[in-house]
PDB file of N, CA and C in Angstrom:
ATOM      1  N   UNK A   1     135.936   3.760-258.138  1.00  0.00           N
ATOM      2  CA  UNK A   1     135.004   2.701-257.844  1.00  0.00           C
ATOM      3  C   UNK A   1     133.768   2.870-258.732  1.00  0.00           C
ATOM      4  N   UNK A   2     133.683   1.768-259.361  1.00  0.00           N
ATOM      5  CA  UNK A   2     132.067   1.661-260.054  1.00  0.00           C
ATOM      6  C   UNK A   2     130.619   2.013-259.736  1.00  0.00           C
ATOM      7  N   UNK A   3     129.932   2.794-260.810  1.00  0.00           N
ATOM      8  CA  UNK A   3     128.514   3.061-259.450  1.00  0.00           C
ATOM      9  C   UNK A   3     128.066   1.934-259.319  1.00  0.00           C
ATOM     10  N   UNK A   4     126.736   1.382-258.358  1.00  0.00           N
ATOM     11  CA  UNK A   4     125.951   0.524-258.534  1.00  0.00           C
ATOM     12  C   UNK A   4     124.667   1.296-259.514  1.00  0.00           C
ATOM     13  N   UNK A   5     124.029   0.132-259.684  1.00  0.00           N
ATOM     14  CA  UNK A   5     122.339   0.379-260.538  1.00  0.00           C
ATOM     15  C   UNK A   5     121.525  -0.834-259.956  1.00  0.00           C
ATOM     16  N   UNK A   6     120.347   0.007-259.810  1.00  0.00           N
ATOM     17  CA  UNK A   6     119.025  -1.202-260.174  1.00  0.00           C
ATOM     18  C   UNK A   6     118.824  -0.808-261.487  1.00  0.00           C
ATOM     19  N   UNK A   7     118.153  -2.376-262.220  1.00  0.00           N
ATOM     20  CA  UNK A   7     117.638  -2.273-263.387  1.00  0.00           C
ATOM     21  C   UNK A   7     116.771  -3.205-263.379  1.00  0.00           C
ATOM     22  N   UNK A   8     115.391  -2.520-263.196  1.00  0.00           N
ATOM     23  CA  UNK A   8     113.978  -3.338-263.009  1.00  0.00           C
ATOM     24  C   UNK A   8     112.915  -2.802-264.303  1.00  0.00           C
ATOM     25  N   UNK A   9     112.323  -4.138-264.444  1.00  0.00           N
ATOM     26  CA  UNK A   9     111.094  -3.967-265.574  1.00  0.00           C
ATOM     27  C   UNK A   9     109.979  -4.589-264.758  1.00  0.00           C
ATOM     28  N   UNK A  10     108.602  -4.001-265.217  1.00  0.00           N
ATOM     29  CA  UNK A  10     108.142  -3.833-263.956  1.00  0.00           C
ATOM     30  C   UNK A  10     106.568  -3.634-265.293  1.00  0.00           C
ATOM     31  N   UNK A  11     105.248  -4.842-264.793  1.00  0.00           N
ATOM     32  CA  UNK A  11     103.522  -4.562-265.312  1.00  0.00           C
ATOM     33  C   UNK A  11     103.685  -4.690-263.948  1.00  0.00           C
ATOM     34  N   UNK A  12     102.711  -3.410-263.619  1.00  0.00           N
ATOM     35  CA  UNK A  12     101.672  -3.172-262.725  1.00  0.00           C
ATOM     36  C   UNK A  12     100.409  -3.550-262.855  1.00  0.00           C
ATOM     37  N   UNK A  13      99.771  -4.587-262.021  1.00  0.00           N
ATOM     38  CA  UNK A  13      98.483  -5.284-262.045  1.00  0.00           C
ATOM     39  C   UNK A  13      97.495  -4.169-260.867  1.00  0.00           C
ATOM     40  N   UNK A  14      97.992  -3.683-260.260  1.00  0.00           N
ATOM     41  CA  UNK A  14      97.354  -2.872-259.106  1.00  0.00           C
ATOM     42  C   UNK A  14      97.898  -1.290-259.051  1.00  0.00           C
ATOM     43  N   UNK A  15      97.542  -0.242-259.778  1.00  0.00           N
ATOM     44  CA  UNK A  15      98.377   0.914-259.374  1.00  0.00           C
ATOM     45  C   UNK A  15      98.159   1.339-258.019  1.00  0.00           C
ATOM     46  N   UNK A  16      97.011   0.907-257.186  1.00  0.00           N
ATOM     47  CA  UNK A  16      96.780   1.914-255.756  1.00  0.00           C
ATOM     48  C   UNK A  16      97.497   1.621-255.159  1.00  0.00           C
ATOM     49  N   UNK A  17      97.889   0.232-255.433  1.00  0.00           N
ATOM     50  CA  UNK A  17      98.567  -0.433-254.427  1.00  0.00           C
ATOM     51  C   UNK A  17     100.340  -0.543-254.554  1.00  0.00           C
ATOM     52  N   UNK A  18     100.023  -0.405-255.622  1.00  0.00           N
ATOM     53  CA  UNK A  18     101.971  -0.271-256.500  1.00  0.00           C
ATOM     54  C   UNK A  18     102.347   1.033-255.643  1.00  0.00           C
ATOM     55  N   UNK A  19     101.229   1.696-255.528  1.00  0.00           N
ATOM     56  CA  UNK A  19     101.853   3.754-255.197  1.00  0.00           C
ATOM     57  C   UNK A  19     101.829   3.368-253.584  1.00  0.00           C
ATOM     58  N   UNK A  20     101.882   2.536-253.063  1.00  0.00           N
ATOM     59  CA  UNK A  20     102.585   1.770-251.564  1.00  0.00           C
ATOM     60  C   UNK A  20     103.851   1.847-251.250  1.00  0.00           C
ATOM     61  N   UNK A  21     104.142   0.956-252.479  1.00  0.00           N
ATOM     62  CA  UNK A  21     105.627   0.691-252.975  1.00  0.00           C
ATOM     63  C   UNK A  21     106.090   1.864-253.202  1.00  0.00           C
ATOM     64  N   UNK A  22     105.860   2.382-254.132  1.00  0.00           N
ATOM     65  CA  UNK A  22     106.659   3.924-254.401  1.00  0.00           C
ATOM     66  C   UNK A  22     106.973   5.110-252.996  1.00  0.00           C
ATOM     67  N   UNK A  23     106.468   4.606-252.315  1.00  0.00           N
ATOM     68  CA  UNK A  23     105.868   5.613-251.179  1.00  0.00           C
ATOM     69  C   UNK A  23     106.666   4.885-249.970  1.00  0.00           C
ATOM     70  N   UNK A  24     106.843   3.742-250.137  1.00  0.00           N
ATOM     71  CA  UNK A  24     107.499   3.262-248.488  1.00  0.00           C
ATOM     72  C   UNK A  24     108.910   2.924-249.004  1.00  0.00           C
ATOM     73  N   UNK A  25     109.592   2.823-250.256  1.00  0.00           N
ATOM     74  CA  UNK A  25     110.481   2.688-250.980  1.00  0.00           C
ATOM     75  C   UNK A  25     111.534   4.252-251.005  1.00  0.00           C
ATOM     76  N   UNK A  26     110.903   4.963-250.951  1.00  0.00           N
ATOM     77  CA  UNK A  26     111.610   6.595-250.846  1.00  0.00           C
ATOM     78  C   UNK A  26     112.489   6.858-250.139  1.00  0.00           C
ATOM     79  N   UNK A  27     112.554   6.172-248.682  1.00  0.00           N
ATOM     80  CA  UNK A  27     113.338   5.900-247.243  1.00  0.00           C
ATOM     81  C   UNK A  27     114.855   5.653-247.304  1.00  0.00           C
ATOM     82  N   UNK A  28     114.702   3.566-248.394  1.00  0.00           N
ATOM     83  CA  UNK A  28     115.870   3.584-247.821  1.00  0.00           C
ATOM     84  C   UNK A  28     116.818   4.222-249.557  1.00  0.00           C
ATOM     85  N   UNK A  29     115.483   4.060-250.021  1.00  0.00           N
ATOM     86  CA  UNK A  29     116.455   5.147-251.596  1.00  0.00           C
ATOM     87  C   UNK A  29     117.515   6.323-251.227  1.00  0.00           C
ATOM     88  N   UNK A  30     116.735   7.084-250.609  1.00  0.00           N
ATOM     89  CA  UNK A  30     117.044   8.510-250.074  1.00  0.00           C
ATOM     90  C   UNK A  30     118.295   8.005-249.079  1.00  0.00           C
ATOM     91  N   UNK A  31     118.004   7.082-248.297  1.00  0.00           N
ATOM     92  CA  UNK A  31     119.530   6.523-247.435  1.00  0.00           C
ATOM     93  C   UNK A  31     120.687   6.184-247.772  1.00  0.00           C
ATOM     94  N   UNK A  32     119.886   5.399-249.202  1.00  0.00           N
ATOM     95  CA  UNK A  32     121.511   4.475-249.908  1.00  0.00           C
ATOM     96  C   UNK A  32     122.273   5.653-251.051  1.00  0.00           C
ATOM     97  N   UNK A  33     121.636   7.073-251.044  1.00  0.00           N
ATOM     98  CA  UNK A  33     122.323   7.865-252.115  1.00  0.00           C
ATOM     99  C   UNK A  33     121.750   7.623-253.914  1.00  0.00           C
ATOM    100  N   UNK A  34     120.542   6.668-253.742  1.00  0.00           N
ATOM    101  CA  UNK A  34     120.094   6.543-255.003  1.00  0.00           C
ATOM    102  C   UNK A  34     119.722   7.674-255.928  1.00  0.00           C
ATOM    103  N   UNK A  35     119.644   7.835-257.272  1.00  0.00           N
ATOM    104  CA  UNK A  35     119.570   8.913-257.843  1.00  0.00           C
ATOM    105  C   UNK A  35     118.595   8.131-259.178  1.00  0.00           C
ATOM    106  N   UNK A  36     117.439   8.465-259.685  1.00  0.00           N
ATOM    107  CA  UNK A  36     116.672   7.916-260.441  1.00  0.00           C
ATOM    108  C   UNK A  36     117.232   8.449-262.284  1.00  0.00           C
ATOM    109  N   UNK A  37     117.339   7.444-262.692  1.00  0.00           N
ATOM    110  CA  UNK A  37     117.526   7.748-264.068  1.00  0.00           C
ATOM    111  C   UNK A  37     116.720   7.517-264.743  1.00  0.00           C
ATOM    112  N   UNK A  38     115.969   6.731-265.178  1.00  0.00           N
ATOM    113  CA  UNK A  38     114.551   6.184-265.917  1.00  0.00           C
ATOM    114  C   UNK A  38     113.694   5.600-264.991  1.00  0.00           C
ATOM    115  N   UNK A  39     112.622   6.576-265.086  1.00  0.00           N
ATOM    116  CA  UNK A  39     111.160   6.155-264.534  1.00  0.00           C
ATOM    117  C   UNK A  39     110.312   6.046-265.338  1.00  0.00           C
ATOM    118  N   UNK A  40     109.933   5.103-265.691  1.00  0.00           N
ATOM    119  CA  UNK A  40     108.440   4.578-267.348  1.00  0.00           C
ATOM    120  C   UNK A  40     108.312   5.877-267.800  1.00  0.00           C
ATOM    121  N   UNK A  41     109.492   5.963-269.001  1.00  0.00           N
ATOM    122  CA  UNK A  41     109.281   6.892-269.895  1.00  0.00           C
ATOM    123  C   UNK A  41     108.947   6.659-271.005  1.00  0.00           C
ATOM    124  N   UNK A  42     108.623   7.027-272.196  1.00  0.00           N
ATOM    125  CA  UNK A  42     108.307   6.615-273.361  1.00  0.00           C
ATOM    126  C   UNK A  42     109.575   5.692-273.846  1.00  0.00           C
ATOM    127  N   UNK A  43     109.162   4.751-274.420  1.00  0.00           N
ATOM    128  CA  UNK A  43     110.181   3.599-274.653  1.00  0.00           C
ATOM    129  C   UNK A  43     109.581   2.627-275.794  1.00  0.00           C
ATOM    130  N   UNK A  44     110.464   2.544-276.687  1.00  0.00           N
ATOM    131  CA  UNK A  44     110.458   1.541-277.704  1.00  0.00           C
ATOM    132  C   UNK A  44     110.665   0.281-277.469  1.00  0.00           C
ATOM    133  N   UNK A  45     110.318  -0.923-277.641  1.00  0.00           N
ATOM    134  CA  UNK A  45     111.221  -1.935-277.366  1.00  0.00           C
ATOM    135  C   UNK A  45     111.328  -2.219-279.082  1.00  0.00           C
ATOM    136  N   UNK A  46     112.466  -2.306-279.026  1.00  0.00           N
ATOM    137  CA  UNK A  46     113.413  -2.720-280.461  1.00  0.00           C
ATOM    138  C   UNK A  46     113.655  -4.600-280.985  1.00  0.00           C
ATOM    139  N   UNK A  47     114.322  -4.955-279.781  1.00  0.00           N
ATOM    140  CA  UNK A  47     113.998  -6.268-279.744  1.00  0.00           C
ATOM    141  C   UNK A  47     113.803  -7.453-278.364  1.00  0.00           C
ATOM    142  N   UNK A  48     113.487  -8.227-278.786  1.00  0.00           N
ATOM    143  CA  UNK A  48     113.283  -9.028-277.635  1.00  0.00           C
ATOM    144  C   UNK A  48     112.219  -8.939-277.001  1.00  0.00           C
ATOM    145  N   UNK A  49     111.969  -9.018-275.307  1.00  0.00           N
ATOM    146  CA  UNK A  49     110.483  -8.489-274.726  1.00  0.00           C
ATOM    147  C   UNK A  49     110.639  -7.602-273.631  1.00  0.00           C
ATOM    148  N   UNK A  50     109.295  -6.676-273.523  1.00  0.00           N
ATOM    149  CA  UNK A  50     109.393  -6.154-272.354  1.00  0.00           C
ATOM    150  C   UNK A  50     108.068  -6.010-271.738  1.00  0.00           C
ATOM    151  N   UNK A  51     108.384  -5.169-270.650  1.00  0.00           N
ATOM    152  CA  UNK A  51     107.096  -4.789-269.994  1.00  0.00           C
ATOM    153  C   UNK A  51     107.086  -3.144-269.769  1.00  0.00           C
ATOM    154  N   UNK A  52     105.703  -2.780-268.972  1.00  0.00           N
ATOM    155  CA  UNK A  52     105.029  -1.560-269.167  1.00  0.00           C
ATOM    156  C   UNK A  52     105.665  -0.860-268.703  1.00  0.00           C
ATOM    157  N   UNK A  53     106.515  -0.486-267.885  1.00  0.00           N
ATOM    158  CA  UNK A  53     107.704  -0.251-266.986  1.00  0.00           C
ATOM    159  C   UNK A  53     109.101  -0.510-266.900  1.00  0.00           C
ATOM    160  N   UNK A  54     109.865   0.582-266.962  1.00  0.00           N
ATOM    161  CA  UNK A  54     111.473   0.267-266.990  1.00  0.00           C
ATOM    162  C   UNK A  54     112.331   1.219-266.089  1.00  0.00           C
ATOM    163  N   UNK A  55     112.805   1.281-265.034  1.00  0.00           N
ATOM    164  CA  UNK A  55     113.235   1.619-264.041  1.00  0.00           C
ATOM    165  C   UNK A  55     114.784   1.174-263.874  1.00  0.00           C
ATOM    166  N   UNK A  56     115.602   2.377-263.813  1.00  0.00           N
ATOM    167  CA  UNK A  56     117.363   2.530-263.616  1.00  0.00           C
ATOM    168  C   UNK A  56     117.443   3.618-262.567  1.00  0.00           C
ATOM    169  N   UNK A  57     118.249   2.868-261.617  1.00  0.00           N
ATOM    170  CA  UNK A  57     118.695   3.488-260.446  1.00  0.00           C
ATOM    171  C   UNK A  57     119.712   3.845-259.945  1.00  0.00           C
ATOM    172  N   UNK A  58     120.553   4.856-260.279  1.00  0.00           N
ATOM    173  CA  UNK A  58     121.876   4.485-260.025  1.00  0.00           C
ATOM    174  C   UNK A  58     122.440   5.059-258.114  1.00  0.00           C
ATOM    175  N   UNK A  59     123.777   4.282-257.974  1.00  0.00           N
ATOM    176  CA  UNK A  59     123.912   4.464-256.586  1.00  0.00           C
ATOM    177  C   UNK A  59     125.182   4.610-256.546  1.00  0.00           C
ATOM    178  N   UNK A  60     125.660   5.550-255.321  1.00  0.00           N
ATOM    179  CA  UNK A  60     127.247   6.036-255.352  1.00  0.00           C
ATOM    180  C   UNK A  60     128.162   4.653-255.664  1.00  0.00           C
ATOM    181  N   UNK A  61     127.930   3.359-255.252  1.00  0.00           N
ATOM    182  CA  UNK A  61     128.674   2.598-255.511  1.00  0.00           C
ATOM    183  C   UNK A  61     127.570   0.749-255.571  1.00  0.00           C
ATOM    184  N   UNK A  62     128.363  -0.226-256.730  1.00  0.00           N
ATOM    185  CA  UNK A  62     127.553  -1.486-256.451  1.00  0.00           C
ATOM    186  C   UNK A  62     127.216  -1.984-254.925  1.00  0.00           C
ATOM    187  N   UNK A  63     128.599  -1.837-253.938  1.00  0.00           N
ATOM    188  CA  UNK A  63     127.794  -2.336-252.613  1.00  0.00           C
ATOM    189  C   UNK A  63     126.691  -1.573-252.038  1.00  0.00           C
ATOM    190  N   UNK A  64     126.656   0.013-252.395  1.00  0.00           N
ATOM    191  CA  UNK A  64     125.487   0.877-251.884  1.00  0.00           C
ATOM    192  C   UNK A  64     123.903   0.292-252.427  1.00  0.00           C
ATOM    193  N   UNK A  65     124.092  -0.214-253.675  1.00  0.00           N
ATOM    194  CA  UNK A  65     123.143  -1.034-254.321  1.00  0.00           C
ATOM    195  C   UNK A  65     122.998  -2.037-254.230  1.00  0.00           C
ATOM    196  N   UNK A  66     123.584  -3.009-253.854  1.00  0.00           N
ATOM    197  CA  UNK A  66     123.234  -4.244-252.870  1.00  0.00           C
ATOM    198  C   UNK A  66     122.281  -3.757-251.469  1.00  0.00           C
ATOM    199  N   UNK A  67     123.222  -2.934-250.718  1.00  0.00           N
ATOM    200  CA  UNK A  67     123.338  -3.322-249.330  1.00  0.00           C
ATOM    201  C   UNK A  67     121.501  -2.391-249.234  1.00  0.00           C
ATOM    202  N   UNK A  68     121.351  -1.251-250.363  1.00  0.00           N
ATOM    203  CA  UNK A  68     119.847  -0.832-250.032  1.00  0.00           C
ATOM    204  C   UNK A  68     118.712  -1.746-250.624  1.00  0.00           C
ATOM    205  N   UNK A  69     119.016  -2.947-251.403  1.00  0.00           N
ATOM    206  CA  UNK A  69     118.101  -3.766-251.851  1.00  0.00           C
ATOM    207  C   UNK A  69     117.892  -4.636-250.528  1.00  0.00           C
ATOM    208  N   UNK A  70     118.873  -5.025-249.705  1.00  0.00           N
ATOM    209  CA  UNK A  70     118.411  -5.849-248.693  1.00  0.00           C
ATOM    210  C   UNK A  70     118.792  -5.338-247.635  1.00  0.00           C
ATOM    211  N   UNK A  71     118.040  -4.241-247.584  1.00  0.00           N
ATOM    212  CA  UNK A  71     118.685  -3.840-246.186  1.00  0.00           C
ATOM    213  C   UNK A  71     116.755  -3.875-245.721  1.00  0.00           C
ATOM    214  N   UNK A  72     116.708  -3.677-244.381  1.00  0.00           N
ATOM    215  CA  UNK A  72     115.328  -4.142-244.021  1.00  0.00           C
ATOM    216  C   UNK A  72     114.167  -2.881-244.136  1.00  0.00           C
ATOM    217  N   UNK A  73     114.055  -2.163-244.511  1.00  0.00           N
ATOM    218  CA  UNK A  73     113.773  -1.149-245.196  1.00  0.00           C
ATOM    219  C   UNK A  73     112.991  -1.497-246.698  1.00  0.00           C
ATOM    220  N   UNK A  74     114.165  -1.337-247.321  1.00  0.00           N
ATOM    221  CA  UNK A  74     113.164  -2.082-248.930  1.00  0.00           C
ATOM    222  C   UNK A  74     112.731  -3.184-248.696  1.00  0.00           C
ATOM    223  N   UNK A  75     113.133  -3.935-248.325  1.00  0.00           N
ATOM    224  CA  UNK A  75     112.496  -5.712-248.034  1.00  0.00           C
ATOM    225  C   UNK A  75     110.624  -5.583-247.722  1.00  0.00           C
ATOM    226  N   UNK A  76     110.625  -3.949-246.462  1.00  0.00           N
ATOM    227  CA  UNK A  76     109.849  -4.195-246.325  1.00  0.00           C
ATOM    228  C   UNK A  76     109.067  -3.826-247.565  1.00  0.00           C
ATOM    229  N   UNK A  77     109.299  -2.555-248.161  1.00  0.00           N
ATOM    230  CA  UNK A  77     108.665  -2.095-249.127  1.00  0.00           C
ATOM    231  C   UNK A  77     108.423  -2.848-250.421  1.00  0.00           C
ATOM    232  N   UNK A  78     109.132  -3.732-250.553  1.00  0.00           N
ATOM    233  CA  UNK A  78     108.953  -4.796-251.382  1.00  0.00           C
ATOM    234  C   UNK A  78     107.524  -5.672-250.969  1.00  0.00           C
ATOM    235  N   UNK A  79     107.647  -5.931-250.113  1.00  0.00           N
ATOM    236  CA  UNK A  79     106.214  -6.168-250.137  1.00  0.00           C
ATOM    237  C   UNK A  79     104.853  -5.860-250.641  1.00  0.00           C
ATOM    238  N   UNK A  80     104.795  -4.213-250.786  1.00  0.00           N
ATOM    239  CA  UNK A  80     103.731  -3.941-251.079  1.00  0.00           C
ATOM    240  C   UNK A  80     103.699  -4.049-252.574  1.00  0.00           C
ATOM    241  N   UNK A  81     104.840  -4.576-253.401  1.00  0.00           N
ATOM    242  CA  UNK A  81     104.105  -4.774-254.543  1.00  0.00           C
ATOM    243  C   UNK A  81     104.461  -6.208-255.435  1.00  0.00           C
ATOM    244  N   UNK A  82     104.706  -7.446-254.981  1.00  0.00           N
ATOM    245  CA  UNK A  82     104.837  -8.621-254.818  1.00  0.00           C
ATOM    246  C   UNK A  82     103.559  -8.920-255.607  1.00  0.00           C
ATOM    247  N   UNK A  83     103.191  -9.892-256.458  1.00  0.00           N
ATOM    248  CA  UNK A  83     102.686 -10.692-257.194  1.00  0.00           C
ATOM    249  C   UNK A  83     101.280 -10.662-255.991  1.00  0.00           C
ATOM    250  N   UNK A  84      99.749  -9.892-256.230  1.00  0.00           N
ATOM    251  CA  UNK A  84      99.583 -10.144-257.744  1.00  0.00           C
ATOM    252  C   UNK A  84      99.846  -8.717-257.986  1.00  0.00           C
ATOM    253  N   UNK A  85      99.786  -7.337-257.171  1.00  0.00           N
ATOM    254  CA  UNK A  85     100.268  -5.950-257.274  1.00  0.00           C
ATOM    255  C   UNK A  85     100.946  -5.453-258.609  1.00  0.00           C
ATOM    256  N   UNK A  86     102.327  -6.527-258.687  1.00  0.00           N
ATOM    257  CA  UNK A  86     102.824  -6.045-259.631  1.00  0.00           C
ATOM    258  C   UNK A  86     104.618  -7.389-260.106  1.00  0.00           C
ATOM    259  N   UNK A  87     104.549  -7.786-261.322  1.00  0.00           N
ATOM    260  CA  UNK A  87     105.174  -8.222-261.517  1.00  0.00           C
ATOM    261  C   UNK A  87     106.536  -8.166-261.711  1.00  0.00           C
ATOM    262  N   UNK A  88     108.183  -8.795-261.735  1.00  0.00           N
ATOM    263  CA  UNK A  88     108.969  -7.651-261.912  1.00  0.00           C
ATOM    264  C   UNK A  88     110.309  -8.399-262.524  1.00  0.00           C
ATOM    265  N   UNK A  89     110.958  -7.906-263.236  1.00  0.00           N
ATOM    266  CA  UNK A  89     112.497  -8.565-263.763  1.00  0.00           C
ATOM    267  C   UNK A  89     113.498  -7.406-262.981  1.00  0.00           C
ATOM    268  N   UNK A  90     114.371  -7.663-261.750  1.00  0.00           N
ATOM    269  CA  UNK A  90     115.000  -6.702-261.048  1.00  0.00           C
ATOM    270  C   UNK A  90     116.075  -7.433-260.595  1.00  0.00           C
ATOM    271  N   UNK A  91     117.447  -6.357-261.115  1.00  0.00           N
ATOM    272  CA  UNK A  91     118.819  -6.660-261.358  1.00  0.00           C
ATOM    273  C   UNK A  91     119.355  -5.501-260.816  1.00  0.00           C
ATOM    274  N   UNK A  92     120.828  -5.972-260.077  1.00  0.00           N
ATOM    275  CA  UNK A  92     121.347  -5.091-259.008  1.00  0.00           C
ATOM    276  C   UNK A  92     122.756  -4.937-259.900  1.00  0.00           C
ATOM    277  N   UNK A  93     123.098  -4.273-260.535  1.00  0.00           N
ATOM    278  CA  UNK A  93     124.354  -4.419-261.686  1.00  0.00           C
ATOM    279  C   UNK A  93     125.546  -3.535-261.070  1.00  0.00           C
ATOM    280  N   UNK A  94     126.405  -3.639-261.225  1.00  0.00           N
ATOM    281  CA  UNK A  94     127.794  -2.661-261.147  1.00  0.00           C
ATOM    282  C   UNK A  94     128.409  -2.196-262.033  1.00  0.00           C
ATOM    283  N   UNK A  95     128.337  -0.891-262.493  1.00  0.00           N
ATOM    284  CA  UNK A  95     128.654  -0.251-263.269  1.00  0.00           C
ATOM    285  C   UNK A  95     129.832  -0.132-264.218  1.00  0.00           C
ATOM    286  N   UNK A  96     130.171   0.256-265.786  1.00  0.00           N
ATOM    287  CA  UNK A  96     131.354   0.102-266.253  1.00  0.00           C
ATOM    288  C   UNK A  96     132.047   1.440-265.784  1.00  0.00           C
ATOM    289  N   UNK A  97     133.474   1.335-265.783  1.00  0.00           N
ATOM    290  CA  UNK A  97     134.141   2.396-265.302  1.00  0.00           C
ATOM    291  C   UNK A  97     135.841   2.436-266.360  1.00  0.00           C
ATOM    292  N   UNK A  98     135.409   1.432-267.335  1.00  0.00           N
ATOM    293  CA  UNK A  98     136.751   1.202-267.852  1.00  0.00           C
ATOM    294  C   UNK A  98     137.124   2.227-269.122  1.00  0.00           C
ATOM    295  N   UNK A  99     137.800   2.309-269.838  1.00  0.00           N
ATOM    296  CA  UNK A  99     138.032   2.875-271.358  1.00  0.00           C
ATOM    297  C   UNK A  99     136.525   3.190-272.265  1.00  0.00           C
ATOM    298  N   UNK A 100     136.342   3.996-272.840  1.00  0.00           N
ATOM    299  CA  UNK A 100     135.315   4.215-273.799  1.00  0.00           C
ATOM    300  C   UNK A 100     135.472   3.826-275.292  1.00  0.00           C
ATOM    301  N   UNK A 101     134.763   3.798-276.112  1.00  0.00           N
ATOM    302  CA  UNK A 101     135.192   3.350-277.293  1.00  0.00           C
ATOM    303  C   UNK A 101     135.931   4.508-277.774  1.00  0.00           C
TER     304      UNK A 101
END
């Protein structure tokens, strides 16, 4: 079975208030088996656009990564960083698992 991922890009307009989010967000992470792969590390953007922030999450499986994005837990934690806090491009993907090149 495929893992799941979040894959969020992410300007922070408010950090006191963003570190809400980070902080009430830990819960259902830690529940759904999430495991952090990129947290705003040094990053190029090559082409196209981005923002100040780039965040990959991976999870034992895509429904584990669904079901902790809306499960009532993050929903709530989502809140604390909702427009104007912090802006966001956030994608719940399912992982490749097929042949390699």
């Amino acid at each position: 079975m495929p893992k799941g991922y979040w894959i969020a890009r992410v300007d922070v307009a408010d950090a006191e208030k963003y570190a809400s989010y980070i902080a009430a967000n830990r819960e259902p992470l830690v529940e759904y088996g999430a495991r952090l792969l990129v947290r705003s590390g040094a990053f190029e953007c090559v082409e196209g656009s981005s923002r100040t922030r780039n965040i990959v999450i991976e999870f034992p499986s895509y429904e584990a990564a669904l079901s902790c994005y809306r499960s009532p837990a993050y929903q709530a934690a989502v809140q604390f960083r909702r427009p104007p806090v912090a802006i966001a491009d956030f994608i719940v993907i399912e992982g490749y698992d097929g042949p390699q090149l």
